[in-house]
PDB file of N, CA and C in Angstrom:
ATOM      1  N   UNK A   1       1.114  45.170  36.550  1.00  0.00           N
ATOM      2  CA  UNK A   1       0.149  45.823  37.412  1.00  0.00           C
ATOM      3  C   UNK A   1       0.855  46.905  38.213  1.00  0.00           C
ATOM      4  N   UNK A   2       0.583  48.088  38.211  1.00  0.00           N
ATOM      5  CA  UNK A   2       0.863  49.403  38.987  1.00  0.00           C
ATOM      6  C   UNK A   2      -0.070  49.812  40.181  1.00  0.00           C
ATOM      7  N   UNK A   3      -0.065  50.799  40.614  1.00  0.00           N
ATOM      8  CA  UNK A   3      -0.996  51.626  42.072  1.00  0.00           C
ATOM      9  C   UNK A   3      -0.581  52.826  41.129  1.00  0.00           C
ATOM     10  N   UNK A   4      -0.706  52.953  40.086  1.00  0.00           N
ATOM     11  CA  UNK A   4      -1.221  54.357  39.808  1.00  0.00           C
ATOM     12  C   UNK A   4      -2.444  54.620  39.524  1.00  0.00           C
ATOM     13  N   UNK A   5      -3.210  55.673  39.870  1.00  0.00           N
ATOM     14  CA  UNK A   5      -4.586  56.190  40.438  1.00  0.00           C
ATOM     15  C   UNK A   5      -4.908  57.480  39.462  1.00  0.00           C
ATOM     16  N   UNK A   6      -4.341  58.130  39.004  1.00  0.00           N
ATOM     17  CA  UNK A   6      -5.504  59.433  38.663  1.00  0.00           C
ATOM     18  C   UNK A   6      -4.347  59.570  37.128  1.00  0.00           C
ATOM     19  N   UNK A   7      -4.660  60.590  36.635  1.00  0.00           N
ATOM     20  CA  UNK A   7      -4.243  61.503  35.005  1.00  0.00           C
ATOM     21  C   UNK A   7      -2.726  61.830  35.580  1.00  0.00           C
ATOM     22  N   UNK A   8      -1.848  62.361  36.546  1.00  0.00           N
ATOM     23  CA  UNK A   8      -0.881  62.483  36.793  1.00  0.00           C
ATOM     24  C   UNK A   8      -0.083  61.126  36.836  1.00  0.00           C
ATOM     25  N   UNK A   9      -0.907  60.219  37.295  1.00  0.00           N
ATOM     26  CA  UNK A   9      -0.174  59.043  37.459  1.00  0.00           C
ATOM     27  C   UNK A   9       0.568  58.064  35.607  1.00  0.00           C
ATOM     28  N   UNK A  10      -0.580  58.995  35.018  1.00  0.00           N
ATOM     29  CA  UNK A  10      -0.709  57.798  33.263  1.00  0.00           C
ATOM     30  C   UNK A  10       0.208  58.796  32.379  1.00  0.00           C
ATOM     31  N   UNK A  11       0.206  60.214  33.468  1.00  0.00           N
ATOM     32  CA  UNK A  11       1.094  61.296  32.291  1.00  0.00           C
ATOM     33  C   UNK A  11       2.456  60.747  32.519  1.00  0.00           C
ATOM     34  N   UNK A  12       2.968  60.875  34.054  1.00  0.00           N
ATOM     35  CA  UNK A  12       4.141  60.432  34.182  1.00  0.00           C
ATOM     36  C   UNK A  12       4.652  58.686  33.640  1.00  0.00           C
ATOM     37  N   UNK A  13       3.312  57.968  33.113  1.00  0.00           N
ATOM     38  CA  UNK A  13       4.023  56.745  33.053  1.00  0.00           C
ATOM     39  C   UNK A  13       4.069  56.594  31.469  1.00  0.00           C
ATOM     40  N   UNK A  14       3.118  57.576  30.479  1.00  0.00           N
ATOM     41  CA  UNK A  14       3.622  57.723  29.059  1.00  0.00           C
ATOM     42  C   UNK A  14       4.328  58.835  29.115  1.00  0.00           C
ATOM     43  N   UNK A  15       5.182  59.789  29.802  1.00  0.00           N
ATOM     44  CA  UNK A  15       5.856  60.447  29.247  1.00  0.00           C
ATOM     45  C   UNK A  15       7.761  59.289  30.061  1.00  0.00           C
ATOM     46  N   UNK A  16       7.410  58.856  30.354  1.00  0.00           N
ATOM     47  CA  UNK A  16       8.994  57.783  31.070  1.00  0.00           C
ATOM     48  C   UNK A  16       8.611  56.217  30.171  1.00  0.00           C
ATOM     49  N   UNK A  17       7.639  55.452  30.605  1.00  0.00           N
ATOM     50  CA  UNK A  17       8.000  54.067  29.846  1.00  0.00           C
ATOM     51  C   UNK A  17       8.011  53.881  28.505  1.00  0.00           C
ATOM     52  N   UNK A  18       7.318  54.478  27.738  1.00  0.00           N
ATOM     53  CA  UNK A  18       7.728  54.141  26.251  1.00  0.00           C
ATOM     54  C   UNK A  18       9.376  54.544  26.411  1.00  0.00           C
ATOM     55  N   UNK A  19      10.151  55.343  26.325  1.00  0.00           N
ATOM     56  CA  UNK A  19      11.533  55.489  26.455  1.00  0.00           C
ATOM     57  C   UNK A  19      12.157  54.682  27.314  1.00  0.00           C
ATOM     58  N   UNK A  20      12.049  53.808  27.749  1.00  0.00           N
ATOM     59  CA  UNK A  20      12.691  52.559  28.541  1.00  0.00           C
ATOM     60  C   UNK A  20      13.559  51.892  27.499  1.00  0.00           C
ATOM     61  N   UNK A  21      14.974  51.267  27.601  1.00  0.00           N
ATOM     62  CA  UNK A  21      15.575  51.047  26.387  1.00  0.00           C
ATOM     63  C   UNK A  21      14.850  49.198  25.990  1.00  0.00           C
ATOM     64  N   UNK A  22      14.536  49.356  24.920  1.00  0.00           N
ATOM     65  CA  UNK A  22      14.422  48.285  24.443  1.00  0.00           C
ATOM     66  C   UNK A  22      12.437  47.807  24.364  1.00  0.00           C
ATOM     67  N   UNK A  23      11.843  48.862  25.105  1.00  0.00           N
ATOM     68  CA  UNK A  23      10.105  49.118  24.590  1.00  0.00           C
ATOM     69  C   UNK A  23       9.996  49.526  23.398  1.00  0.00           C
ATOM     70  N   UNK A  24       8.927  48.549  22.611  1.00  0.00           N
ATOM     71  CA  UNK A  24       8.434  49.054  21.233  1.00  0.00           C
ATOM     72  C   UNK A  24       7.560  49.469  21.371  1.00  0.00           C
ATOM     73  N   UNK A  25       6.515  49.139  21.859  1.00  0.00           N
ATOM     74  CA  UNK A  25       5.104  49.377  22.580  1.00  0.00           C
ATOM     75  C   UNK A  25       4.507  49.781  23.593  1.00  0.00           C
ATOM     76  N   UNK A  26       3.970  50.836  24.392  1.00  0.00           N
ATOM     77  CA  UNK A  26       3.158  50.821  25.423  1.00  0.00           C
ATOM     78  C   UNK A  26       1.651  51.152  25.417  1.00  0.00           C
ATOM     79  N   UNK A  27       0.900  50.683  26.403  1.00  0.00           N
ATOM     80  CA  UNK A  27      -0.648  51.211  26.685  1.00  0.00           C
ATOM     81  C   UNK A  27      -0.537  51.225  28.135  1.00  0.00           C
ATOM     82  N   UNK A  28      -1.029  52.025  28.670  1.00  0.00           N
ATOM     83  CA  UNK A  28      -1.584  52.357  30.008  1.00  0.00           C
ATOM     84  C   UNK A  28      -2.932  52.408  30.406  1.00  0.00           C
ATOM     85  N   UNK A  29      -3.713  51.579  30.795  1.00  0.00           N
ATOM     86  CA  UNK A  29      -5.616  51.874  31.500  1.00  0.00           C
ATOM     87  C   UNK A  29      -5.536  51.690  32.609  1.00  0.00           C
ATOM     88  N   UNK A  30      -6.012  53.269  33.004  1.00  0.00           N
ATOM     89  CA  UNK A  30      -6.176  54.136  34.047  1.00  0.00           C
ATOM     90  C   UNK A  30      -7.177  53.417  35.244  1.00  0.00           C
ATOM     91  N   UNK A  31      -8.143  52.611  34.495  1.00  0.00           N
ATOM     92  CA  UNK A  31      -9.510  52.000  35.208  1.00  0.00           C
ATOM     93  C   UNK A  31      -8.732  50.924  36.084  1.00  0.00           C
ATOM     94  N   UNK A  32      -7.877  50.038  35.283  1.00  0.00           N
ATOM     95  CA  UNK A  32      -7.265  49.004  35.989  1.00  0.00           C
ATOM     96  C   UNK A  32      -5.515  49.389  36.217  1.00  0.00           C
ATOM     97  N   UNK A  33      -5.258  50.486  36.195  1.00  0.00           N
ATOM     98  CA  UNK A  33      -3.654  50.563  36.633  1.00  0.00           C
ATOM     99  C   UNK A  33      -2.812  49.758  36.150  1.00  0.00           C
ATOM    100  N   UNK A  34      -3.122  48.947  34.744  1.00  0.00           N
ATOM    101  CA  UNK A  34      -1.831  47.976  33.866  1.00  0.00           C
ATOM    102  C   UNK A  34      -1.380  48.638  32.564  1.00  0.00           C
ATOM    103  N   UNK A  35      -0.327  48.681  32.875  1.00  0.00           N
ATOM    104  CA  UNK A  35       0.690  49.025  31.899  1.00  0.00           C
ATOM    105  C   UNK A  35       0.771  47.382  30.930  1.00  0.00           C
ATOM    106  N   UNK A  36       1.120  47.961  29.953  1.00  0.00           N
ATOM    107  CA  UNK A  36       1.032  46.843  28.787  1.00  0.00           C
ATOM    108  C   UNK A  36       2.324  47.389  27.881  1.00  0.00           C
ATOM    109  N   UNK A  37       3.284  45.967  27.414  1.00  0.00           N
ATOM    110  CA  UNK A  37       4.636  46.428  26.433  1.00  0.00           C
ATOM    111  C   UNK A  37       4.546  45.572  25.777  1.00  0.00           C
ATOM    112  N   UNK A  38       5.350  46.351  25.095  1.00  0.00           N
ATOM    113  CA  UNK A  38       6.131  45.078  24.055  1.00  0.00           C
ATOM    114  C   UNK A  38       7.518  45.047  23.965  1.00  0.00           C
ATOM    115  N   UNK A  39       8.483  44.378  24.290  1.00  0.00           N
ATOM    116  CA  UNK A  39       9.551  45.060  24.408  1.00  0.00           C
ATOM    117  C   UNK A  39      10.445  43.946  23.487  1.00  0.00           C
ATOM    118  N   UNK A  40      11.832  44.621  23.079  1.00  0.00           N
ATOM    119  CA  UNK A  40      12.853  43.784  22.815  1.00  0.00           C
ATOM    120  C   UNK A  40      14.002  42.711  23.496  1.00  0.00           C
ATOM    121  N   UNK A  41      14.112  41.811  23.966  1.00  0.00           N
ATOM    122  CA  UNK A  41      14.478  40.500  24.649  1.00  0.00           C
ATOM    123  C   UNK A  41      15.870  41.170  24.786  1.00  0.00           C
ATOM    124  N   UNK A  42      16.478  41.281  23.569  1.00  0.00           N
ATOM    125  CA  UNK A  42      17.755  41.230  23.354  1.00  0.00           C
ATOM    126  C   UNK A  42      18.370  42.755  24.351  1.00  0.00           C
ATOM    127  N   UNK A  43      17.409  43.531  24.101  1.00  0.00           N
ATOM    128  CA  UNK A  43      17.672  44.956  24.556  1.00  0.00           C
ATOM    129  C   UNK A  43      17.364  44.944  26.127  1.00  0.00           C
ATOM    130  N   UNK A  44      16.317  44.394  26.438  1.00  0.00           N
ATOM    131  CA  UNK A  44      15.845  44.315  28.495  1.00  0.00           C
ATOM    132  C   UNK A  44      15.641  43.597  28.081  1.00  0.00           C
ATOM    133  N   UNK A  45      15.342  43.554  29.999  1.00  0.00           N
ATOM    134  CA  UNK A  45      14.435  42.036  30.292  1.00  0.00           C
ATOM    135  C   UNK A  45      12.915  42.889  30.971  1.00  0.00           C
ATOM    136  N   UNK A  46      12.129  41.912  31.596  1.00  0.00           N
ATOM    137  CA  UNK A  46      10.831  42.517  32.136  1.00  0.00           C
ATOM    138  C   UNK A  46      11.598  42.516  33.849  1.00  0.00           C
ATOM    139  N   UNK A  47      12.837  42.767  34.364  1.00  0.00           N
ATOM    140  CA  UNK A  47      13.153  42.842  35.357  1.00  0.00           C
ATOM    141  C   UNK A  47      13.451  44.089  35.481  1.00  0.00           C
ATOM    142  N   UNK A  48      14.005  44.446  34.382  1.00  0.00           N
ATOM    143  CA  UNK A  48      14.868  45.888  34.161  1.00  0.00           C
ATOM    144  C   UNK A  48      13.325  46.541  34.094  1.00  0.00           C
ATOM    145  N   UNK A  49      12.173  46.467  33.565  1.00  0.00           N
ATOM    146  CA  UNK A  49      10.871  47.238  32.891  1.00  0.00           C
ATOM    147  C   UNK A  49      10.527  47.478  34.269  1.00  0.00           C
ATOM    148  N   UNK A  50      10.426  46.537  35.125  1.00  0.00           N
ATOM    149  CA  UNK A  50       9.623  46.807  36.821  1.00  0.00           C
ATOM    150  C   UNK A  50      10.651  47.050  37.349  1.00  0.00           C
ATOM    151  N   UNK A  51      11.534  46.888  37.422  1.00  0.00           N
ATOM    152  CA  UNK A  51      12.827  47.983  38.052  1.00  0.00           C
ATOM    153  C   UNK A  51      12.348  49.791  37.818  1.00  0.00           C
ATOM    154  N   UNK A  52      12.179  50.095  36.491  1.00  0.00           N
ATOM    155  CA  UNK A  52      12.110  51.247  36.116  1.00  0.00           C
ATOM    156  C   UNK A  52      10.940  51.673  36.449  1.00  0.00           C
ATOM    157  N   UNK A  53       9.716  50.890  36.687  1.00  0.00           N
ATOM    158  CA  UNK A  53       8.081  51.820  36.827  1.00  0.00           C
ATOM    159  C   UNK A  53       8.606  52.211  38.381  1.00  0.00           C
ATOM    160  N   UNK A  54       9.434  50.897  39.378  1.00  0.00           N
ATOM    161  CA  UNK A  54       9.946  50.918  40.696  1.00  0.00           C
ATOM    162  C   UNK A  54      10.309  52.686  40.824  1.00  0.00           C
ATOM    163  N   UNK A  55      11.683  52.513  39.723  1.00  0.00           N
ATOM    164  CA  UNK A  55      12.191  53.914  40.025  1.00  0.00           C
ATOM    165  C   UNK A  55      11.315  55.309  39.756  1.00  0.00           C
ATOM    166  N   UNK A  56      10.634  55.099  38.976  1.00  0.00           N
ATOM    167  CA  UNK A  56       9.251  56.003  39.015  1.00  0.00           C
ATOM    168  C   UNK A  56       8.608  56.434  40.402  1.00  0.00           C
ATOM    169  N   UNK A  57       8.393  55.961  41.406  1.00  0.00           N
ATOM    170  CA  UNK A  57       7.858  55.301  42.621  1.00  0.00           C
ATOM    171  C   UNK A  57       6.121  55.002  42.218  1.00  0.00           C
ATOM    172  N   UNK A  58       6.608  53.587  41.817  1.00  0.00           N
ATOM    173  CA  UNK A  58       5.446  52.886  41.359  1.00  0.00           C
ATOM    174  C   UNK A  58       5.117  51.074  41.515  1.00  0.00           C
ATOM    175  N   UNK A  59       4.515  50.618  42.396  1.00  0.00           N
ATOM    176  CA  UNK A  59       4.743  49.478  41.896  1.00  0.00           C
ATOM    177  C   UNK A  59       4.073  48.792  41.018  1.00  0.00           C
ATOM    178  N   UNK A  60       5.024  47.790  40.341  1.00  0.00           N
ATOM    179  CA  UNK A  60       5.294  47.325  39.122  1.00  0.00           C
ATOM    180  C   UNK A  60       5.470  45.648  39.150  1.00  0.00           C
ATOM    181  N   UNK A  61       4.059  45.098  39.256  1.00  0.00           N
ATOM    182  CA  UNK A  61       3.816  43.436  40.207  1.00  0.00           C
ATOM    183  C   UNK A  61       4.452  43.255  40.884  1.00  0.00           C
ATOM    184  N   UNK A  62       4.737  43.015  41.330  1.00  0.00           N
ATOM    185  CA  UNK A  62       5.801  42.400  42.784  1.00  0.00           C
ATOM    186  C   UNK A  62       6.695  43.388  43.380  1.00  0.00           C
ATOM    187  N   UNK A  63       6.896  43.694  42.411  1.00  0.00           N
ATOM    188  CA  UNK A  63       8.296  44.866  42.855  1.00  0.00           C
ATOM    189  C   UNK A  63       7.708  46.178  43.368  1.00  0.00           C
ATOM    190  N   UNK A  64       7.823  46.876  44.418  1.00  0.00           N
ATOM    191  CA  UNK A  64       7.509  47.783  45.355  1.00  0.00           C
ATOM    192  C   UNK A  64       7.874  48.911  45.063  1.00  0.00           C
ATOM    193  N   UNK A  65       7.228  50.093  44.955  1.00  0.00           N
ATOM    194  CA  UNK A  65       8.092  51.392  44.531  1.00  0.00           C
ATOM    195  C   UNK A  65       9.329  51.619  45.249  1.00  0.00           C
ATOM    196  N   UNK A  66      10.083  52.232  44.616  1.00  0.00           N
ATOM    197  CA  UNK A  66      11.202  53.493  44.968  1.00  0.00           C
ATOM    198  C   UNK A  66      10.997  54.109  46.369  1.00  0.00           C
ATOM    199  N   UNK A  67      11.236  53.853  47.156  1.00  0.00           N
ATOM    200  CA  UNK A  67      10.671  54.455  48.258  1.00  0.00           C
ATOM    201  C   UNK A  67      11.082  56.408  47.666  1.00  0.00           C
ATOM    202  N   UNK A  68      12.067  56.630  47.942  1.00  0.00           N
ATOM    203  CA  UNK A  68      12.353  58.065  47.819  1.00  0.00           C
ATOM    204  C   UNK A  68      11.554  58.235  46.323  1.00  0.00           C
ATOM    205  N   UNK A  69      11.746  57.694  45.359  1.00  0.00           N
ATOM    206  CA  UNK A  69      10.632  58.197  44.530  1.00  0.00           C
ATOM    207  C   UNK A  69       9.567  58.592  44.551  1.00  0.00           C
ATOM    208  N   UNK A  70       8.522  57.715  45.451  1.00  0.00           N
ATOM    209  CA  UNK A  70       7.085  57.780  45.526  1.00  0.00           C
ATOM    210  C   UNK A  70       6.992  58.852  46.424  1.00  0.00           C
ATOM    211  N   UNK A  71       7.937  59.149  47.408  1.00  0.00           N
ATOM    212  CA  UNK A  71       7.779  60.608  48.142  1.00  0.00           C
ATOM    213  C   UNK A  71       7.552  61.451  47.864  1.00  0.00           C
ATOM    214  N   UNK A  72       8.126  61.697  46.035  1.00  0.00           N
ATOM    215  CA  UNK A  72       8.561  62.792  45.486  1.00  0.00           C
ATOM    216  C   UNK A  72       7.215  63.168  44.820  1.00  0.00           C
ATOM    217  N   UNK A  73       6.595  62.305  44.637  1.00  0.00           N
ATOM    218  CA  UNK A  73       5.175  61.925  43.411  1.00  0.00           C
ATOM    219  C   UNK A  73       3.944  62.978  44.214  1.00  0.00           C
ATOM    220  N   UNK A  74       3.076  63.950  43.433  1.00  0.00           N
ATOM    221  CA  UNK A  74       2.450  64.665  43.894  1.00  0.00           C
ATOM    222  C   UNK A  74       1.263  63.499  44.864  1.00  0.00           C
ATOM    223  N   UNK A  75       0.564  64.152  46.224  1.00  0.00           N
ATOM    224  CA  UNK A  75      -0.187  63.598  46.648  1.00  0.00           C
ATOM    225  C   UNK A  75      -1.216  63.100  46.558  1.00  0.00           C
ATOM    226  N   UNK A  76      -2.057  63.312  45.723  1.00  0.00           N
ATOM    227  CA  UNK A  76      -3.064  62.267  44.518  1.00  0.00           C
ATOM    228  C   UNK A  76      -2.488  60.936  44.278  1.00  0.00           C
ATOM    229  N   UNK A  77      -1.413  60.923  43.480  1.00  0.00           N
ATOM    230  CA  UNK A  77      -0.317  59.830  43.156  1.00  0.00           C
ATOM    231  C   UNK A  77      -0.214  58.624  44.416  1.00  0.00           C
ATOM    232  N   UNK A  78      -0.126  59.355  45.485  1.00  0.00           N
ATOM    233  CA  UNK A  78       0.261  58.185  46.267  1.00  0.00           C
ATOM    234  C   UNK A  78      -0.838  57.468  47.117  1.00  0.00           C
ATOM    235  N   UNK A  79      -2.003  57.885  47.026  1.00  0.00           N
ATOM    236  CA  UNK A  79      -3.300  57.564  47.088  1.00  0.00           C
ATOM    237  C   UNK A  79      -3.669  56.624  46.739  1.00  0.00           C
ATOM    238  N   UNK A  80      -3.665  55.335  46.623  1.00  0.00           N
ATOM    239  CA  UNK A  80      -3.947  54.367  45.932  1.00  0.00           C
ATOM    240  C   UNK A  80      -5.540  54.241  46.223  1.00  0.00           C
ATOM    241  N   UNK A  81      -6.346  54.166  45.077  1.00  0.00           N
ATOM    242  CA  UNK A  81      -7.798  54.130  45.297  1.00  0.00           C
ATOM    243  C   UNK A  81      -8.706  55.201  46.027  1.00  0.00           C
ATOM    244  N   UNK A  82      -7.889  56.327  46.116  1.00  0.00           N
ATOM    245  CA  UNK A  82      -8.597  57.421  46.884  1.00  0.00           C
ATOM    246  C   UNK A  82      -9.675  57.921  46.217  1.00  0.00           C
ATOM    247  N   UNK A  83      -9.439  57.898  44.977  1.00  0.00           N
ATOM    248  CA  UNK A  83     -10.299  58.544  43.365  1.00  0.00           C
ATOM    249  C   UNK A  83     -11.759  57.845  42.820  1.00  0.00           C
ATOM    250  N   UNK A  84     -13.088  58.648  43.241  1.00  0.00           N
ATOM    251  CA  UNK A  84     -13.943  58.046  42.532  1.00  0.00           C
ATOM    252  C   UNK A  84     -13.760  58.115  40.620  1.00  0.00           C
ATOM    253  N   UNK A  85     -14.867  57.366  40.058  1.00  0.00           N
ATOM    254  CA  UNK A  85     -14.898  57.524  38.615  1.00  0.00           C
ATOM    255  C   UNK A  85     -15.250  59.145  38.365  1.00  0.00           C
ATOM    256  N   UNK A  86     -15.910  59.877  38.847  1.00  0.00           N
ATOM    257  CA  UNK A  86     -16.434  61.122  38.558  1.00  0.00           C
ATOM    258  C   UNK A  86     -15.307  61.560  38.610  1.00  0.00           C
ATOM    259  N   UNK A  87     -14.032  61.984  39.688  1.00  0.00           N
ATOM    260  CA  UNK A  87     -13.658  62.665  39.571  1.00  0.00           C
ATOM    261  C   UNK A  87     -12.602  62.747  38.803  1.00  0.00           C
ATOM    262  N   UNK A  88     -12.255  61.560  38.434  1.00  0.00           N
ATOM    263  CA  UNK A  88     -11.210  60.573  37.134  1.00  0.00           C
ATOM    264  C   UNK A  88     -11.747  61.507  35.645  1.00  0.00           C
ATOM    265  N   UNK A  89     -12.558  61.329  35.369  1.00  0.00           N
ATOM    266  CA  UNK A  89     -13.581  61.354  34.490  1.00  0.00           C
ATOM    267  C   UNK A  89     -13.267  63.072  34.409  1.00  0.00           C
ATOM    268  N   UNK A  90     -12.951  63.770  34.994  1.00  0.00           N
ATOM    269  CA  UNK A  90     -13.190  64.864  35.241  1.00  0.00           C
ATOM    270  C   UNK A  90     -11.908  65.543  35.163  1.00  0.00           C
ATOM    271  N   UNK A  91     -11.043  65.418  36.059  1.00  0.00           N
ATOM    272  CA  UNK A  91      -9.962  66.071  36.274  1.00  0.00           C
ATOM    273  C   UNK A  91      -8.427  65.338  36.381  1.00  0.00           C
ATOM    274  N   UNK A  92      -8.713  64.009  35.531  1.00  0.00           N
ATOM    275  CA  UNK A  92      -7.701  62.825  35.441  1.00  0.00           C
ATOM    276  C   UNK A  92      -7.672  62.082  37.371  1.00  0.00           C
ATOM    277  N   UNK A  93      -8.542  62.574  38.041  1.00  0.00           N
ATOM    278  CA  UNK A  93      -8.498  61.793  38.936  1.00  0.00           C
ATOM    279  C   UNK A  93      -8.117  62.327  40.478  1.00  0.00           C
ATOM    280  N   UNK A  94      -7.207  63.156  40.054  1.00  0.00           N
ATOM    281  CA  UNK A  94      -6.471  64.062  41.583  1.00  0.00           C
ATOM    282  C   UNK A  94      -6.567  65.437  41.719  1.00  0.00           C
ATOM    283  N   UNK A  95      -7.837  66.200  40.855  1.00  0.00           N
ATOM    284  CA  UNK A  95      -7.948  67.360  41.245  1.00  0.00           C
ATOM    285  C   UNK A  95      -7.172  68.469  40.496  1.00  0.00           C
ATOM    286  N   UNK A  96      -6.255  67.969  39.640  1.00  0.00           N
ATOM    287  CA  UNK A  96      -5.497  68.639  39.106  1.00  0.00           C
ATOM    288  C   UNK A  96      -6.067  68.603  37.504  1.00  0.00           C
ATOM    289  N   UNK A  97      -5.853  69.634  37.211  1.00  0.00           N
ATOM    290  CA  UNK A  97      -6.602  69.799  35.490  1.00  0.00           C
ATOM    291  C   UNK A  97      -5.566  69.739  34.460  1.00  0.00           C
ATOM    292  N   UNK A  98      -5.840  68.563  33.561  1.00  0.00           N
ATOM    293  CA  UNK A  98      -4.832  67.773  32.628  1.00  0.00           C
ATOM    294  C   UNK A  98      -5.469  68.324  31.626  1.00  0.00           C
TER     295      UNK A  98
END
C-alpha cells in the first residue's frame, strides 16, 4: 500500500519499481494506491522493495517515506487524497497533462 495520488505519482512508480533488483512483475492501481510484485526471494526481500518505494518518497505499508525524497516530489504528489475522480480521469490527477 502507497499514498500515491494522481498520474505523476504511477509514472514515477513504473518508471523506478519494475527495475528494483530482483522484481519480475509489477502493477500499479491508481484508484487504490497498491503496488503489486512479484519478485525473486533469492535476489530481495519485500524489506529491500518498501525500503525503495520509501526512497522514492513514498510510503510503502508501514514504512514511511524518505523524508528528503517526498520534498523533492512535485506538489500534487504529496497530497494524499487531494484528487477527485474527474480530475484523475482527466489529467492523471494533479493538473499536469500525462
Amino acid at each position: 500500500q502507497t499514498n500515491g495520488v494522481c498520474g505523476m505519482c504511477e509514472k514515477k512508480f513504473s518508471s523506478n519499481v519494475p527495475y528494483f533488483k530482483g522484481i519480475t512483475d509489477f502493477s500499479y492501481d491508481m484508484a487504490t494506491s497498491k503496488i503489486t510484485v512479484t519478485f525473486n526471494p533469492k535476489k530481495t526481500t519485500i524489506e529491500e522493495i518498501r525500503k525503495g518505494i520509501s526512497d522514492l518518497g513514498y510510503d510503502a505499508d508501514g514504512v514511511k517515506a524518505n523524508v528528503e525524497a517526498r520534498a523533492k516530489l512535485p506538489a500534487c504528489c504529496r497530497k494524499a487524497g487531494a484528487h477527485d475522480a474527474d480530475a484523475k480521469s482527466q489529467t492523471g490527477g494533479c493538473g499536469h497533462k500525462h
